[in-house]
Every structure is written in C-alpha cells, then in structure tokens.
C-alpha atoms as a PDB file:
ATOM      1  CA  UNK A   1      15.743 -25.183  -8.872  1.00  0.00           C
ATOM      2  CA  UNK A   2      12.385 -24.530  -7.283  1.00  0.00           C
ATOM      3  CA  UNK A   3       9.566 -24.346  -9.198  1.00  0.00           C
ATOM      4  CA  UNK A   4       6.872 -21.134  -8.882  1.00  0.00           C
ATOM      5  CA  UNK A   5       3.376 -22.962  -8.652  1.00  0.00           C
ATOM      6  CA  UNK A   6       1.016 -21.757 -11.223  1.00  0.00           C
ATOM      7  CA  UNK A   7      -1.267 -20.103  -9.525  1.00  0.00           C
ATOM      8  CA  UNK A   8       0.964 -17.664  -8.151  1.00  0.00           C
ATOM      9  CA  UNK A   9       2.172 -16.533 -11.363  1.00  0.00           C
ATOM     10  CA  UNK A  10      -1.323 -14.909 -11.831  1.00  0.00           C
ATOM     11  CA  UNK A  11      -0.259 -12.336  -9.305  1.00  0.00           C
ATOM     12  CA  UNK A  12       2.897 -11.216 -10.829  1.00  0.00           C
ATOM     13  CA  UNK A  13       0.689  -9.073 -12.810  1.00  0.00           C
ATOM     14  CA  UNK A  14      -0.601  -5.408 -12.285  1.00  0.00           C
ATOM     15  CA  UNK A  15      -4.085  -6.896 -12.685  1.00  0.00           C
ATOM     16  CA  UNK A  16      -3.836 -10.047 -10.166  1.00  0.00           C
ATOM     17  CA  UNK A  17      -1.386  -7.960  -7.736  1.00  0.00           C
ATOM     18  CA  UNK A  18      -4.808  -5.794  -7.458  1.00  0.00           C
ATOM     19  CA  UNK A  19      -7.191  -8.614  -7.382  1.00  0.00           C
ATOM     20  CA  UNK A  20      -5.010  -9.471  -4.858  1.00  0.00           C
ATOM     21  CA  UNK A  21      -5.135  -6.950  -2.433  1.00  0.00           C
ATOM     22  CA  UNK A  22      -8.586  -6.755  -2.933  1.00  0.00           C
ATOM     23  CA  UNK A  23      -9.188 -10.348  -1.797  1.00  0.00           C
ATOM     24  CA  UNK A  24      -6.887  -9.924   1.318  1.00  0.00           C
ATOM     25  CA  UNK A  25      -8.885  -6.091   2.156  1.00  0.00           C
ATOM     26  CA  UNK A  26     -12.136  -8.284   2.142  1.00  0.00           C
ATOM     27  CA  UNK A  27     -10.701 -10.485   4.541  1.00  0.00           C
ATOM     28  CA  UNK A  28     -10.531  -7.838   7.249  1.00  0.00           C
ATOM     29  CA  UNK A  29     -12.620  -7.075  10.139  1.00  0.00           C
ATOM     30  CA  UNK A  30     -14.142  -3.831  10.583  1.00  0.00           C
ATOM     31  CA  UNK A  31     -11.262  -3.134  13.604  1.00  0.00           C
ATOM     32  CA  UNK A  32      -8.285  -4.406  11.477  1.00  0.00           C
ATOM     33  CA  UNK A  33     -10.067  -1.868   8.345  1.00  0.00           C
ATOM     34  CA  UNK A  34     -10.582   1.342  11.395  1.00  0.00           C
ATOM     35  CA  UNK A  35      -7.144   0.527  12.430  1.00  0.00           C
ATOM     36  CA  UNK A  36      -5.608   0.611   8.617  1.00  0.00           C
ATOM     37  CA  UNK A  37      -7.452   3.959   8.255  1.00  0.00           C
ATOM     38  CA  UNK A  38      -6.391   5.406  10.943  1.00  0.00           C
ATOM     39  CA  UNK A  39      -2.487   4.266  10.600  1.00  0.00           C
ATOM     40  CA  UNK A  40      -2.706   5.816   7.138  1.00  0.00           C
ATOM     41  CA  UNK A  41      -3.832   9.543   8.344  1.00  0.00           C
ATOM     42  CA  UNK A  42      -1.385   9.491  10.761  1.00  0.00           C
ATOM     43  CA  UNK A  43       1.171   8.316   7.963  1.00  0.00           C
ATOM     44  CA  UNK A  44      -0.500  11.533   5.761  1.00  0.00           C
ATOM     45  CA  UNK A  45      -0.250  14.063   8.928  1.00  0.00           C
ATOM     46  CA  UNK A  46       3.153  13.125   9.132  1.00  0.00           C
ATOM     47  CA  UNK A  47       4.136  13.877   5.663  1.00  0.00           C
ATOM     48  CA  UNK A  48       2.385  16.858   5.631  1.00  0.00           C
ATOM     49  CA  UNK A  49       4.542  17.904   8.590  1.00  0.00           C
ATOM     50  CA  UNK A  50       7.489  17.116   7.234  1.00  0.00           C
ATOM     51  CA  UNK A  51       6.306  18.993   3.493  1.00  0.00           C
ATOM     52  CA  UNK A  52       5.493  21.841   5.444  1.00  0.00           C
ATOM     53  CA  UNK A  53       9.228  21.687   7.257  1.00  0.00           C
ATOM     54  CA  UNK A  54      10.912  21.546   3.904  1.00  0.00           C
ATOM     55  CA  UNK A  55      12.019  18.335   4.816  1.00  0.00           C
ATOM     56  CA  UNK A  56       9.852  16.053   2.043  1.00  0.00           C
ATOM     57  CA  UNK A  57       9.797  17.001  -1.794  1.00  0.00           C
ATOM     58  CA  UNK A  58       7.472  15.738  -4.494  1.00  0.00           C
ATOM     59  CA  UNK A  59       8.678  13.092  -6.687  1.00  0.00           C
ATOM     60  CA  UNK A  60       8.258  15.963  -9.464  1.00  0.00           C
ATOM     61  CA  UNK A  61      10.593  18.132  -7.542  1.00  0.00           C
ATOM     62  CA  UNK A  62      13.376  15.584  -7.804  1.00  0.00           C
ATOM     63  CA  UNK A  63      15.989  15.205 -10.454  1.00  0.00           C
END
C-alpha cells in the first residue's frame, strides 16, 4: 500500500487545512483574487434569489 508522505499529513488538520488555503490565497494575482470575489457575489446573489423563491432553506430549517 502507498504510503502518505509526511508532510501532507500536516494538512489533514483543521489548523494546516487553513494554513493551507492561506498559502495557496497568497499565491494569487490581483485578477485571479477580483475574479474569486466576484464569482462568489454572484454565487451569494444567486442564493439569495433562490431564498427569496422559497426554493433554498437554512441548514437550521432542516430536519
């Protein structure tokens, strides 16, 4: 069986998972960050939409 290299047992973790995707944000350009932004208030439009059509429920709503 395959072995898991050290190294990337560290981010198996909450805390390296994080440090994680902090290294890889850091690695962006200021396009590729714009770009992320933008993607993600489109992603929040959309579920606002779809709230305000009765067609998303909060996790707190579901049982």
């Amino acid at each position: 069986m395959d072995q898991i290299p050290e190294e990337l047992w560290a981010l198996t973790t909450w805390e390296g998972s994080r440090r994680e995707q902090i290294r890889r944000a850091l690695r962006l350009t200021i396009r590729e960050r714009l770009q992320a932004a933008e993607e993600l208030s489109d992603l929040s439009r959309a579920f606002q939409q779809m709230r305000s059509a009765g067609k998303f429920r909060p996790a707190s709503a579901k049982t």
